[in-house]
PDB file of N, CA and C in Angstrom:
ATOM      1  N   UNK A   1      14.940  -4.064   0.103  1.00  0.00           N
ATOM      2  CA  UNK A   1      13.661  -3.891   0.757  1.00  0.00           C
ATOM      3  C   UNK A   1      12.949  -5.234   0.914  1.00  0.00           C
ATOM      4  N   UNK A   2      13.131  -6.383  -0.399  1.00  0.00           N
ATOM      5  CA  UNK A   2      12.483  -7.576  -0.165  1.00  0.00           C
ATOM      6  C   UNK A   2      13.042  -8.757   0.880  1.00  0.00           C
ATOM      7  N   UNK A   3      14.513  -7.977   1.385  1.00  0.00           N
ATOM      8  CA  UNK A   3      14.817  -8.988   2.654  1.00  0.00           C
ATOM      9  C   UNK A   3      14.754  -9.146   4.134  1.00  0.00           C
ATOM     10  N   UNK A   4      13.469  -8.897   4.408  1.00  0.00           N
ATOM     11  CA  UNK A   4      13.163  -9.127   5.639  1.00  0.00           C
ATOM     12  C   UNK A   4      11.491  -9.187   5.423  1.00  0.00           C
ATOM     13  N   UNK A   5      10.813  -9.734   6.418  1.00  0.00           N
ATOM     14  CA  UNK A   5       8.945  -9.892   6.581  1.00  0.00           C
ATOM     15  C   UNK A   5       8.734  -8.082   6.176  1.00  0.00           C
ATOM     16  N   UNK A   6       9.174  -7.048   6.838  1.00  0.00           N
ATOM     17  CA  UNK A   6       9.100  -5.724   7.228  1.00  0.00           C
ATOM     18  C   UNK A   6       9.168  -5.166   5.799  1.00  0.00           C
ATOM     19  N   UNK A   7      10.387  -5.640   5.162  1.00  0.00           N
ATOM     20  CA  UNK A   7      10.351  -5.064   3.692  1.00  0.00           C
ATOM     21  C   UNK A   7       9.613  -5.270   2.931  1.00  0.00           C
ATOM     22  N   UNK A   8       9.162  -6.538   3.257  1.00  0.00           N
ATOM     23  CA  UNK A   8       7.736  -7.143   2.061  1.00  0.00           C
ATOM     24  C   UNK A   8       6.767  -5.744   2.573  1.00  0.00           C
ATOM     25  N   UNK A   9       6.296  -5.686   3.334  1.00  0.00           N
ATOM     26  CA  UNK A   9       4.877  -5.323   3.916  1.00  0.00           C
ATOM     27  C   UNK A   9       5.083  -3.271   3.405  1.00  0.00           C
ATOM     28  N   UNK A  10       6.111  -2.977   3.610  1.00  0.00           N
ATOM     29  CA  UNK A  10       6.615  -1.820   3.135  1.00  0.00           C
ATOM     30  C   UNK A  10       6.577  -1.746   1.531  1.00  0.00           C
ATOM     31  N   UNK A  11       7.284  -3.046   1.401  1.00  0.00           N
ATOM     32  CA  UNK A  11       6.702  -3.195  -0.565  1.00  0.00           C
ATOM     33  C   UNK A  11       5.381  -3.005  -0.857  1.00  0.00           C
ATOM     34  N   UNK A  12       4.756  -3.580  -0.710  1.00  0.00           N
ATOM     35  CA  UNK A  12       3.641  -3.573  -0.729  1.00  0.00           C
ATOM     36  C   UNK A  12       2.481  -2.753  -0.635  1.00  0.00           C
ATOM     37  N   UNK A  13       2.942  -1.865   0.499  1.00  0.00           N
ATOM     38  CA  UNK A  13       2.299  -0.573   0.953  1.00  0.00           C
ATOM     39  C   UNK A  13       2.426   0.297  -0.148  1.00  0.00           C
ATOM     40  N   UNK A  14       4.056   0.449  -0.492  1.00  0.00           N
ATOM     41  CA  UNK A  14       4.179   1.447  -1.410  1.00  0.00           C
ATOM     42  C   UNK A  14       3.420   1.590  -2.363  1.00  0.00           C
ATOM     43  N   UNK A  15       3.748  -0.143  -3.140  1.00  0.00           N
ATOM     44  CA  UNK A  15       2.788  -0.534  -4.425  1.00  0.00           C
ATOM     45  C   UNK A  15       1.211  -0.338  -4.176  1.00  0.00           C
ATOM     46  N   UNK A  16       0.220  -0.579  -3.196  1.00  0.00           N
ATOM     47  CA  UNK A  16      -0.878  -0.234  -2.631  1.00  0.00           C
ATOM     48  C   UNK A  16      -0.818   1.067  -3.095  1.00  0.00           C
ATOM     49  N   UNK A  17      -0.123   2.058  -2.186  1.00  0.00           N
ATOM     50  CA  UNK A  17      -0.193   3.393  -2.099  1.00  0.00           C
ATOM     51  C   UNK A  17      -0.295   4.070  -3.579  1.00  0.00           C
ATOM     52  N   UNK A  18       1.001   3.889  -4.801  1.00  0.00           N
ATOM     53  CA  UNK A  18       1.073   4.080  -5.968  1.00  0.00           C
ATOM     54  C   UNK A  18      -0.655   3.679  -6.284  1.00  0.00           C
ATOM     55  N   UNK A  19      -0.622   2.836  -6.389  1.00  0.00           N
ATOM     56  CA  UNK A  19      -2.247   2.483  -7.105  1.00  0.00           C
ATOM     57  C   UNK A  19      -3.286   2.898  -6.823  1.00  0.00           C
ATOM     58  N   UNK A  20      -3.116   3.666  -5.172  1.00  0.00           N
ATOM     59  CA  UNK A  20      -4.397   4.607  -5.137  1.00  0.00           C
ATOM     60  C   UNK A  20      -4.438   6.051  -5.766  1.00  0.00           C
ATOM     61  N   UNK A  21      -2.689   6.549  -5.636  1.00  0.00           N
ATOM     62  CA  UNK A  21      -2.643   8.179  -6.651  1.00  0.00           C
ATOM     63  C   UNK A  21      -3.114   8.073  -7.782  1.00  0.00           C
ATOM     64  N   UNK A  22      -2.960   6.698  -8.396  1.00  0.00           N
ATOM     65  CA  UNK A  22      -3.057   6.635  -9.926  1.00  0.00           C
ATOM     66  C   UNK A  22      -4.852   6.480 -10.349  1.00  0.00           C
ATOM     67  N   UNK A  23      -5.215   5.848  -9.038  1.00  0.00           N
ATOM     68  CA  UNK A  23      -6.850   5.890  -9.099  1.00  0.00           C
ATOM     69  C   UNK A  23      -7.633   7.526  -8.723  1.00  0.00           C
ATOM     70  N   UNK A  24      -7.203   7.838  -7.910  1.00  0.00           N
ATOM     71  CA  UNK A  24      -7.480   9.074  -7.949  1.00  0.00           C
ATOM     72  C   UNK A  24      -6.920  10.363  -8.093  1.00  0.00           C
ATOM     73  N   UNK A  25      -5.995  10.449  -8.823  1.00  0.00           N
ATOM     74  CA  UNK A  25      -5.652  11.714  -9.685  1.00  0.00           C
ATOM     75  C   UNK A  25      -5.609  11.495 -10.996  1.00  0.00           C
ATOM     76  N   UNK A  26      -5.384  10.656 -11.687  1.00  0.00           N
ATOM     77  CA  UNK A  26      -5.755   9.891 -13.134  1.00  0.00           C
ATOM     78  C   UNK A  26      -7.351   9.362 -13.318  1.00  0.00           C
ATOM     79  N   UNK A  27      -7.497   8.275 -13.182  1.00  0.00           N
ATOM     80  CA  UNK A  27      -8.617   7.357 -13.161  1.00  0.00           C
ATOM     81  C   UNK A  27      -9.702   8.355 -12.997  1.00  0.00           C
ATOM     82  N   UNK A  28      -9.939   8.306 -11.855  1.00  0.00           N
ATOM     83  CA  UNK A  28     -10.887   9.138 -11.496  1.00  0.00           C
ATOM     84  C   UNK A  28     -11.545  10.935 -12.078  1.00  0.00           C
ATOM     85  N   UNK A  29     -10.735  11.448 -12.326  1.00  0.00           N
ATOM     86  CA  UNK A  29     -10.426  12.897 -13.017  1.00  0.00           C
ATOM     87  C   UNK A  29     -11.040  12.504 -14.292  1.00  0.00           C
ATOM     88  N   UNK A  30     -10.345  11.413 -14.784  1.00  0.00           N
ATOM     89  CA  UNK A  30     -10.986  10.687 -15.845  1.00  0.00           C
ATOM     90  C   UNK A  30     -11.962  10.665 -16.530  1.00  0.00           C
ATOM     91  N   UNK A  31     -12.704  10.420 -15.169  1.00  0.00           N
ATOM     92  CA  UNK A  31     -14.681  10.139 -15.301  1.00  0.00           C
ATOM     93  C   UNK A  31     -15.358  11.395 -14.715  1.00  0.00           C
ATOM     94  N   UNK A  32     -14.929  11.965 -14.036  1.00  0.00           N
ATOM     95  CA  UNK A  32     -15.863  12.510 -13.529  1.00  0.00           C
ATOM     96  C   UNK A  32     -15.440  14.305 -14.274  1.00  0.00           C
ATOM     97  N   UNK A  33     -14.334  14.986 -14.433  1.00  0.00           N
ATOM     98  CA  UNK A  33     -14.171  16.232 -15.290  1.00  0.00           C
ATOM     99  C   UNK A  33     -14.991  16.044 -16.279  1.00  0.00           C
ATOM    100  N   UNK A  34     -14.610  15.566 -17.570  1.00  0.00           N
ATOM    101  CA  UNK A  34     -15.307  16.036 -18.845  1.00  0.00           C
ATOM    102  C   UNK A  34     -17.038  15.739 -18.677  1.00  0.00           C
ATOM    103  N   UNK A  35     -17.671  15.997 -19.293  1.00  0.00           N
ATOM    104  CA  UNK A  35     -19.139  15.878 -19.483  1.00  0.00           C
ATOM    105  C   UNK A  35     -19.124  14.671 -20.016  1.00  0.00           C
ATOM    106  N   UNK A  36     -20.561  14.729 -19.380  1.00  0.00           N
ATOM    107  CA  UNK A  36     -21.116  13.018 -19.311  1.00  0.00           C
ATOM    108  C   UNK A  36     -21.130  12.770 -20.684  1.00  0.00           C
ATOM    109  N   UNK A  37     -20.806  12.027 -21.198  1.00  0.00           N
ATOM    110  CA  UNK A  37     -21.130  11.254 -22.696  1.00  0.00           C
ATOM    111  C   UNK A  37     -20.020  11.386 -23.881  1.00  0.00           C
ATOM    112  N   UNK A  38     -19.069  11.933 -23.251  1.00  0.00           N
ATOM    113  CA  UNK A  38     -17.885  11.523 -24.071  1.00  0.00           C
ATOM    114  C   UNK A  38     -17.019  10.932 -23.849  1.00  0.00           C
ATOM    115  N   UNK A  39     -16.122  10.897 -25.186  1.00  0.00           N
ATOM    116  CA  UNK A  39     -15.254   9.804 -25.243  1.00  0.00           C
ATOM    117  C   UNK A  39     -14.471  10.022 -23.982  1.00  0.00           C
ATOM    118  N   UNK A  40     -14.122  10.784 -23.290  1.00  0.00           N
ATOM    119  CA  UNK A  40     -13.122  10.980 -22.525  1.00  0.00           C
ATOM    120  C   UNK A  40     -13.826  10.591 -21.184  1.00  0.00           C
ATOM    121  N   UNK A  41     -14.911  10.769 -20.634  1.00  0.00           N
ATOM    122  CA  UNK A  41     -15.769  10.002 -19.645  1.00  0.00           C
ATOM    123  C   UNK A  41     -16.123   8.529 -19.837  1.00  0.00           C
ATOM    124  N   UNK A  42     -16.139   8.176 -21.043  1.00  0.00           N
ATOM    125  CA  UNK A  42     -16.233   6.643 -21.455  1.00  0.00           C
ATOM    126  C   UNK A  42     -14.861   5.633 -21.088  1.00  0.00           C
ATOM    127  N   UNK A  43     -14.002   6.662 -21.519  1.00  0.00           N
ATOM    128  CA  UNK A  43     -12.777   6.497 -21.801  1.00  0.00           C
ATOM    129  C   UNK A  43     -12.385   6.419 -19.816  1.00  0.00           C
ATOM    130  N   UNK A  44     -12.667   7.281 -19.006  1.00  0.00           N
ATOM    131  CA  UNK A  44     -12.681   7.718 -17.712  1.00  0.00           C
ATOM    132  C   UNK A  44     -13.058   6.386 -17.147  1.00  0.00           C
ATOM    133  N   UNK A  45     -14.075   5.519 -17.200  1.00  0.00           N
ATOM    134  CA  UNK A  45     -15.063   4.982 -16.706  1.00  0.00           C
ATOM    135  C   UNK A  45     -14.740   3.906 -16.873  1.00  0.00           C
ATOM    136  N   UNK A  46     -13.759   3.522 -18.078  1.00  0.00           N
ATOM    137  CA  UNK A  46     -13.216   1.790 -18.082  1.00  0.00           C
ATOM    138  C   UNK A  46     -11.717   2.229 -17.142  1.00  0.00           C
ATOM    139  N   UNK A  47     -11.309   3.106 -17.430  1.00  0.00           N
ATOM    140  CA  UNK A  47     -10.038   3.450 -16.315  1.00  0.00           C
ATOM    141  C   UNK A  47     -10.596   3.567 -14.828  1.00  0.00           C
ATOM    142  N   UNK A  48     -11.258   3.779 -14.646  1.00  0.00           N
ATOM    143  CA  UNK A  48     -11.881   3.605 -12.799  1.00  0.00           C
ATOM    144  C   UNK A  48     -12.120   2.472 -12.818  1.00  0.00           C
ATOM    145  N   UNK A  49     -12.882   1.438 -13.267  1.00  0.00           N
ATOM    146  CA  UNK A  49     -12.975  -0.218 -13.156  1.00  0.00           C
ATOM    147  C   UNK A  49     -11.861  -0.980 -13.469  1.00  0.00           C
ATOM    148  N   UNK A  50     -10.973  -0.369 -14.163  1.00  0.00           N
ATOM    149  CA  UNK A  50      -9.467  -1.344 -14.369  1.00  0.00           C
ATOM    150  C   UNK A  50      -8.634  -1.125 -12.917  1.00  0.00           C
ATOM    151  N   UNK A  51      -8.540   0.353 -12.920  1.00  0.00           N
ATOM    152  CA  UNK A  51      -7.595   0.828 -11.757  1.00  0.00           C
ATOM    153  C   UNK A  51      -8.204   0.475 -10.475  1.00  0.00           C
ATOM    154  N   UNK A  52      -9.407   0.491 -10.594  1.00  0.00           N
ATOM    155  CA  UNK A  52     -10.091   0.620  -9.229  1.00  0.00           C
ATOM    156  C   UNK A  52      -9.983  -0.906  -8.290  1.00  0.00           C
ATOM    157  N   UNK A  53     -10.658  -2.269  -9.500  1.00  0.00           N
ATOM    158  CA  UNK A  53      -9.840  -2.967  -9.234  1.00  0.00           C
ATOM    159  C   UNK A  53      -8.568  -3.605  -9.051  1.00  0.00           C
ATOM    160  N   UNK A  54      -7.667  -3.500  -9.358  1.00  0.00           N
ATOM    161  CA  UNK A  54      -6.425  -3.834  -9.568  1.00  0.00           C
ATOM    162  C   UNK A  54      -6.216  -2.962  -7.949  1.00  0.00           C
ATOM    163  N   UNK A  55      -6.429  -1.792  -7.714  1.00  0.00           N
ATOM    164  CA  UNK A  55      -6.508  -1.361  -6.461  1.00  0.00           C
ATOM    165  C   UNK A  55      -6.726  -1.950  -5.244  1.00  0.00           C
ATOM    166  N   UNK A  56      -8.060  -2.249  -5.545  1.00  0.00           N
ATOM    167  CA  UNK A  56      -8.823  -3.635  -4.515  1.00  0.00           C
ATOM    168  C   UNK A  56      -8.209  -4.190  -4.146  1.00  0.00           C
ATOM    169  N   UNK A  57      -7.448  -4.890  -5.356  1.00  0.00           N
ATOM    170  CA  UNK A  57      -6.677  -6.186  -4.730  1.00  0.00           C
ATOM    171  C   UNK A  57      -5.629  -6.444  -4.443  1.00  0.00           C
ATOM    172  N   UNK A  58      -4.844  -5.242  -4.493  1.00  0.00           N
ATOM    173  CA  UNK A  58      -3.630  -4.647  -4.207  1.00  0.00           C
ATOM    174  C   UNK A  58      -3.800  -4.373  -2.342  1.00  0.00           C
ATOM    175  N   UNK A  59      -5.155  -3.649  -2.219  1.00  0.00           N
ATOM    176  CA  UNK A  59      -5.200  -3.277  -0.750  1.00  0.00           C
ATOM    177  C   UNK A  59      -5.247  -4.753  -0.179  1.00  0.00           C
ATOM    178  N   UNK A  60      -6.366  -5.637  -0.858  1.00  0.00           N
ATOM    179  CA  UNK A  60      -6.278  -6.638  -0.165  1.00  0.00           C
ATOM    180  C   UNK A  60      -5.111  -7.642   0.369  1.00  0.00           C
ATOM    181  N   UNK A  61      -4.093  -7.604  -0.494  1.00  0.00           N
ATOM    182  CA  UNK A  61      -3.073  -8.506  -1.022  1.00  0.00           C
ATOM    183  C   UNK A  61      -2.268  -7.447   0.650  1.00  0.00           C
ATOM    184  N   UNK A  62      -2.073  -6.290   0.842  1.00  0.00           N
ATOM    185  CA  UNK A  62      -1.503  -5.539   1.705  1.00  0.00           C
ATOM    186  C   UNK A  62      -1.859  -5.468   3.116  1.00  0.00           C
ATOM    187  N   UNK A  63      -3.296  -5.897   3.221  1.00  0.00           N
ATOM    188  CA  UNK A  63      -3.825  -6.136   4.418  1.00  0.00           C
ATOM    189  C   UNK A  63      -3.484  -7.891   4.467  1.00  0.00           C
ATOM    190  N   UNK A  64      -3.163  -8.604   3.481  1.00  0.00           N
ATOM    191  CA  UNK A  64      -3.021 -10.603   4.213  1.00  0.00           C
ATOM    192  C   UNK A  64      -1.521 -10.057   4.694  1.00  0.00           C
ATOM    193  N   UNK A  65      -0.552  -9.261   3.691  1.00  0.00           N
ATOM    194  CA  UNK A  65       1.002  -9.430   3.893  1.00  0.00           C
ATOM    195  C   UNK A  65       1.083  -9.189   4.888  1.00  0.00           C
ATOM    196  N   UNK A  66       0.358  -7.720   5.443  1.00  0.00           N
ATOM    197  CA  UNK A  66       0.414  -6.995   6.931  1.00  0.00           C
ATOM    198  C   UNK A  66       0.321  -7.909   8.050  1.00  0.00           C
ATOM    199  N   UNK A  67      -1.255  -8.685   7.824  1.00  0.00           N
ATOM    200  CA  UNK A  67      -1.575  -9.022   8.937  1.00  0.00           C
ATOM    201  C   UNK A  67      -0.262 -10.892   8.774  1.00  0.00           C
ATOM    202  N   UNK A  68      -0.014 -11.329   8.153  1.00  0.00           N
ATOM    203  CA  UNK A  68       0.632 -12.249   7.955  1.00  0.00           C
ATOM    204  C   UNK A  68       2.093 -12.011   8.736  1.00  0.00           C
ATOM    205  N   UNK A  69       2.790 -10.970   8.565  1.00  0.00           N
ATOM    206  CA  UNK A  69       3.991 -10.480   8.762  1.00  0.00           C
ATOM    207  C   UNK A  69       3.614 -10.420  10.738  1.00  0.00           C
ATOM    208  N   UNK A  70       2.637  -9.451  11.051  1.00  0.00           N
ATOM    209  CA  UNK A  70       2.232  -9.424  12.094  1.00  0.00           C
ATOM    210  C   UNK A  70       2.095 -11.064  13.097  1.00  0.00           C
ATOM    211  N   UNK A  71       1.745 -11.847  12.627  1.00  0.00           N
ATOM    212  CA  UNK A  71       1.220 -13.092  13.003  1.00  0.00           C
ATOM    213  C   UNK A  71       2.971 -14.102  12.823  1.00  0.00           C
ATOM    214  N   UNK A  72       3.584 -14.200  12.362  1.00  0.00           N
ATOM    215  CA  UNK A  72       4.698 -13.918  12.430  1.00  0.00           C
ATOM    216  C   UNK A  72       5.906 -13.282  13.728  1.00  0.00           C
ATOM    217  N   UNK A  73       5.284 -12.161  14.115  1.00  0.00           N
ATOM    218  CA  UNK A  73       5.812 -11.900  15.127  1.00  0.00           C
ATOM    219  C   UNK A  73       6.740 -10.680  14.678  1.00  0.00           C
ATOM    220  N   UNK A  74       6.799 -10.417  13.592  1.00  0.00           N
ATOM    221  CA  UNK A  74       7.316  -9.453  13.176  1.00  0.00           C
ATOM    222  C   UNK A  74       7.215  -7.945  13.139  1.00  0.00           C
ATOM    223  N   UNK A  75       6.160  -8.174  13.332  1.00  0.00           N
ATOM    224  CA  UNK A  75       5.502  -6.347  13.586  1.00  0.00           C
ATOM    225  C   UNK A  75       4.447  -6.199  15.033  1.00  0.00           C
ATOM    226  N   UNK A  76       4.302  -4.763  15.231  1.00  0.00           N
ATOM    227  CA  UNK A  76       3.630  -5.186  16.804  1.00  0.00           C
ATOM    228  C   UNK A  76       1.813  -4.620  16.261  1.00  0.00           C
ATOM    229  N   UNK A  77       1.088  -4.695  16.971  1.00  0.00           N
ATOM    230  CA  UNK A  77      -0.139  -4.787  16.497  1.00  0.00           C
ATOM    231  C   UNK A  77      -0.515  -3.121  16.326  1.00  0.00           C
ATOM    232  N   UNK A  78       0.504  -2.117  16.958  1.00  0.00           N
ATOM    233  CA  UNK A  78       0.475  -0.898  17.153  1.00  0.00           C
ATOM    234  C   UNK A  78       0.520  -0.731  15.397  1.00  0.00           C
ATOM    235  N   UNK A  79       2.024  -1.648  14.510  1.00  0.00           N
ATOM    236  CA  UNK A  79       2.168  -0.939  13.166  1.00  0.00           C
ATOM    237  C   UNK A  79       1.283  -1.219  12.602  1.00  0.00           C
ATOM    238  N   UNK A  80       0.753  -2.250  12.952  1.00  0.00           N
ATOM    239  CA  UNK A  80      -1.169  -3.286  12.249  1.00  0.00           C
ATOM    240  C   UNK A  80      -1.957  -2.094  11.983  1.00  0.00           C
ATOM    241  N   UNK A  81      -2.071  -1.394  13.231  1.00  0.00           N
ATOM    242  CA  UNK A  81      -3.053  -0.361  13.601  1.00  0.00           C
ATOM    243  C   UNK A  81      -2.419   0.637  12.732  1.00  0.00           C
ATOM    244  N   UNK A  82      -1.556   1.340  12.751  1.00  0.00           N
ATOM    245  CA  UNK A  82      -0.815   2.432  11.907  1.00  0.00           C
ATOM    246  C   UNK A  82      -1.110   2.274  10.325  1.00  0.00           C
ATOM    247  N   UNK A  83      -0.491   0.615   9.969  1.00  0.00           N
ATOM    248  CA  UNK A  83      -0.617   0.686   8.818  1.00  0.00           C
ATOM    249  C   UNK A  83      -2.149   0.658   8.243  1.00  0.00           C
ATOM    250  N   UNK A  84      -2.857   0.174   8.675  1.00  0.00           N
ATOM    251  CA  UNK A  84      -4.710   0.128   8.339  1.00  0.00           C
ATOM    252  C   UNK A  84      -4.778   1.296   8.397  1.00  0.00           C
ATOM    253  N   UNK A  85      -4.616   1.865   9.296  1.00  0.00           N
ATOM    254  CA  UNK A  85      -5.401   3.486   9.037  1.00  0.00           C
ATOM    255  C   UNK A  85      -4.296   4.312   7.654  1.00  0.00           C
ATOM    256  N   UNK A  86      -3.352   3.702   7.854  1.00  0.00           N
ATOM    257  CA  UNK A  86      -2.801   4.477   6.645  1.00  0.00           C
ATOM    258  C   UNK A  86      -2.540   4.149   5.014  1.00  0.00           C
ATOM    259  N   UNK A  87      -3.674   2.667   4.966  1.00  0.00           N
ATOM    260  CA  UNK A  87      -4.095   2.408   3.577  1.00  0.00           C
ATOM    261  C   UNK A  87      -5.483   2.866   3.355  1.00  0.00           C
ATOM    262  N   UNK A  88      -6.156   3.652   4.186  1.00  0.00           N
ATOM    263  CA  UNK A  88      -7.325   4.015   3.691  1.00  0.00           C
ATOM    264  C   UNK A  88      -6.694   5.716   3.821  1.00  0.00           C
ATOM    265  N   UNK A  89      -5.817   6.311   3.878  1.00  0.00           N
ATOM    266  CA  UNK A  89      -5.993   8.012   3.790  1.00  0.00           C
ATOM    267  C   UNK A  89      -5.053   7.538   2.517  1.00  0.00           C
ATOM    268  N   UNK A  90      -5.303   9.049   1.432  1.00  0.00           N
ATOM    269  CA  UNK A  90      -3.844   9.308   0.601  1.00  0.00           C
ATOM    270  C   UNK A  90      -2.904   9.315   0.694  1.00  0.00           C
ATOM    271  N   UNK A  91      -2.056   9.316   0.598  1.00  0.00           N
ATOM    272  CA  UNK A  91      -0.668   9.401   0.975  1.00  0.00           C
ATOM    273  C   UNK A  91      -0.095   8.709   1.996  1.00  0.00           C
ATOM    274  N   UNK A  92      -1.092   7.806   2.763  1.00  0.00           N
ATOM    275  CA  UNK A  92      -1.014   7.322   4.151  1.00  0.00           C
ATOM    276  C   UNK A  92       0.494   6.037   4.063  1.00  0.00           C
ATOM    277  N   UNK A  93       0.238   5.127   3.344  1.00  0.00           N
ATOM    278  CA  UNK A  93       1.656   4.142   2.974  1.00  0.00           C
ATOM    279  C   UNK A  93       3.371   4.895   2.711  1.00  0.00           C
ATOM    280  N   UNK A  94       2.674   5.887   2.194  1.00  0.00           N
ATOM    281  CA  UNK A  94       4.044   6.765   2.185  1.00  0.00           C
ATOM    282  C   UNK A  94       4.633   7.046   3.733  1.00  0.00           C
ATOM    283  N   UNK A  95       3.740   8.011   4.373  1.00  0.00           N
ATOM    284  CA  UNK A  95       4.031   8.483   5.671  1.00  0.00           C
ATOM    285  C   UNK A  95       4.496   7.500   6.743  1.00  0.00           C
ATOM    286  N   UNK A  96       3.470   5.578   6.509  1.00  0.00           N
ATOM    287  CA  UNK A  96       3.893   5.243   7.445  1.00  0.00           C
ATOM    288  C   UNK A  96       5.056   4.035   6.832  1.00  0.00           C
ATOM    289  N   UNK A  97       5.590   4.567   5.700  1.00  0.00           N
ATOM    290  CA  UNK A  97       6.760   3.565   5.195  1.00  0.00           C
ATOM    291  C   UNK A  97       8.086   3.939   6.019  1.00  0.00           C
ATOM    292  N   UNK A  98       7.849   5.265   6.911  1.00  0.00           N
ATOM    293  CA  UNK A  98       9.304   6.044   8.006  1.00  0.00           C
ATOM    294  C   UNK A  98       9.217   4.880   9.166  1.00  0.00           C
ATOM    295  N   UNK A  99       7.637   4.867   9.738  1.00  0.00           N
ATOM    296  CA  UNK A  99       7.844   4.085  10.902  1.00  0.00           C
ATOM    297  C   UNK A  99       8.311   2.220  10.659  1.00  0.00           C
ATOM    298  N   UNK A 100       7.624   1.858   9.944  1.00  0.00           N
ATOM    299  CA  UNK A 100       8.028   0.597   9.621  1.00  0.00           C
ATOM    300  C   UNK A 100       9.536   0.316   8.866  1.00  0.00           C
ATOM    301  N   UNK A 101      10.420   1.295   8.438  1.00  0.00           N
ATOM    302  CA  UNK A 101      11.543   1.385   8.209  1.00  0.00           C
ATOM    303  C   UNK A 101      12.274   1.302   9.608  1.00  0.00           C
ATOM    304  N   UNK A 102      12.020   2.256   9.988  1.00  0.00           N
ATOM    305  CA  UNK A 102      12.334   2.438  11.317  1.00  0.00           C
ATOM    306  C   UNK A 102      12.258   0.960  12.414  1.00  0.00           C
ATOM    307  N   UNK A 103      11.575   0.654  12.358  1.00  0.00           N
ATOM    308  CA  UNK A 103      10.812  -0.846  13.160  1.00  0.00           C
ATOM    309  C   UNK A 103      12.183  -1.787  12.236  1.00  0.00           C
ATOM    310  N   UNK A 104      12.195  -2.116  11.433  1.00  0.00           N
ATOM    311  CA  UNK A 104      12.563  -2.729  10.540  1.00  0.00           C
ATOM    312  C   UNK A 104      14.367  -2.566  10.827  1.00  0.00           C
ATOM    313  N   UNK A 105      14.827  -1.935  10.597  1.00  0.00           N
ATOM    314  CA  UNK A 105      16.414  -0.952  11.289  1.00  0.00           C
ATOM    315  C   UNK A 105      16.637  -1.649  12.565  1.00  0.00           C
ATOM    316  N   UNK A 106      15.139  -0.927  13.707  1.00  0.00           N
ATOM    317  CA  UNK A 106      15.589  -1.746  15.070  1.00  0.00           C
ATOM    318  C   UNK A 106      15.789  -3.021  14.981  1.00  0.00           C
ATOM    319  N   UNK A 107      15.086  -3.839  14.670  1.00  0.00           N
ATOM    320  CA  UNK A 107      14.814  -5.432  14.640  1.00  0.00           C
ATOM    321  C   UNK A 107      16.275  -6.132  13.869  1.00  0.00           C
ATOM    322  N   UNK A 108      16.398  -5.204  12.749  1.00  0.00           N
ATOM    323  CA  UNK A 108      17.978  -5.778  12.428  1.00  0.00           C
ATOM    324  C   UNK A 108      19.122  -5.467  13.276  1.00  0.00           C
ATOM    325  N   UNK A 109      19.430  -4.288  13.839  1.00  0.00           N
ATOM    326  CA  UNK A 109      19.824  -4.104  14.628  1.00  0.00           C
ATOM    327  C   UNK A 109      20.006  -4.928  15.971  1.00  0.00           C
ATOM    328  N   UNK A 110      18.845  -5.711  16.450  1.00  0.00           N
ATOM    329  CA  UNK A 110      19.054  -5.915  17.584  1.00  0.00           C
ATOM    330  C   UNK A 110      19.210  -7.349  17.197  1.00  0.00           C
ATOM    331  N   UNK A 111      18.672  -8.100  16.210  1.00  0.00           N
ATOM    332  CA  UNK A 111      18.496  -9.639  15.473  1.00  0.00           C
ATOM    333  C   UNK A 111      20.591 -10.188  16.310  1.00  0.00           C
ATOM    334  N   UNK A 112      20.874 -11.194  16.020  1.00  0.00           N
ATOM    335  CA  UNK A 112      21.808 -11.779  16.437  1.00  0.00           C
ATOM    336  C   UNK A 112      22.473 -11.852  14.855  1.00  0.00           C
ATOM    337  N   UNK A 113      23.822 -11.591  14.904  1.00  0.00           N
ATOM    338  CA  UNK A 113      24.394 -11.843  13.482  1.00  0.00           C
ATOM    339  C   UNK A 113      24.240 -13.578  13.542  1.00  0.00           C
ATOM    340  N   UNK A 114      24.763 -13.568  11.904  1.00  0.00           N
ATOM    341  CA  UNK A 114      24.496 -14.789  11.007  1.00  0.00           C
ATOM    342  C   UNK A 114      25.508 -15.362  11.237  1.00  0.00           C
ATOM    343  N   UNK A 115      25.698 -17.084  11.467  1.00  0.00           N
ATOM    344  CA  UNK A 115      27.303 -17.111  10.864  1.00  0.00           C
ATOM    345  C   UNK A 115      27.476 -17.268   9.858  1.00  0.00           C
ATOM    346  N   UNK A 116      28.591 -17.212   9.653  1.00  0.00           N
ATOM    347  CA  UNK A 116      29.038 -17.424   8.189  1.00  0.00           C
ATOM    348  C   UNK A 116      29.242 -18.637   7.859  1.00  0.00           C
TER     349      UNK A 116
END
């Protein structure tokens, strides 16, 4: 997956993507289920600021690779568009890890072999 621009940006997504389930079905559940003032909301509440950042900067780190890979010439501004909208829904990096696979397949596919 890490050998091509396409695989990075797909890495990445994934890892993005992982870190938002874990923010909001963990993390989050965390803080906000149990009643206010216990350990388990306390406990909730440093897990939403650990995860939440580490999140942040995970999206961020996914939007330079994206747009980097893009600028590059590697991706068309259509997957730019695909992939942005699909780091802000749930599950969205998953769904669009088919098309950029896909993108990724063609481009090798059509690339000129190596010599040896």
């Amino acid at each position: 997956m890490f050998n091509t621009p396409v695989g990075i940006v797909r890495a990445a997504g994934l890892v993005e993507g992982v870190s938002a389930l874990i923010l909001f079905f963990i993390a989050m559940p965390l803080k906000y289920l149990p009643e206010k003032g216990t350990e388990t909301a306390a406990l909730g509440k440093q897990a939403v600021l650990w995860v939440g950042s580490i999140h942040g900067g995970l999206f961020v780190l996914y939007a330079v690779i994206t747009l980097g890979v893009w600028s590059m010439g590697h991706l068309t501004a259509k997957l730019v568009g695909w992939a942005a909208l699909a780091s802000i829904v749930p599950f969205g990096p998953f769904v669009i890890d088919r098309k950029l696979k896909a993108h990724e397949d063609a481009t090798k596919a059509a690339a000129p072999a190596e010599p040896k």
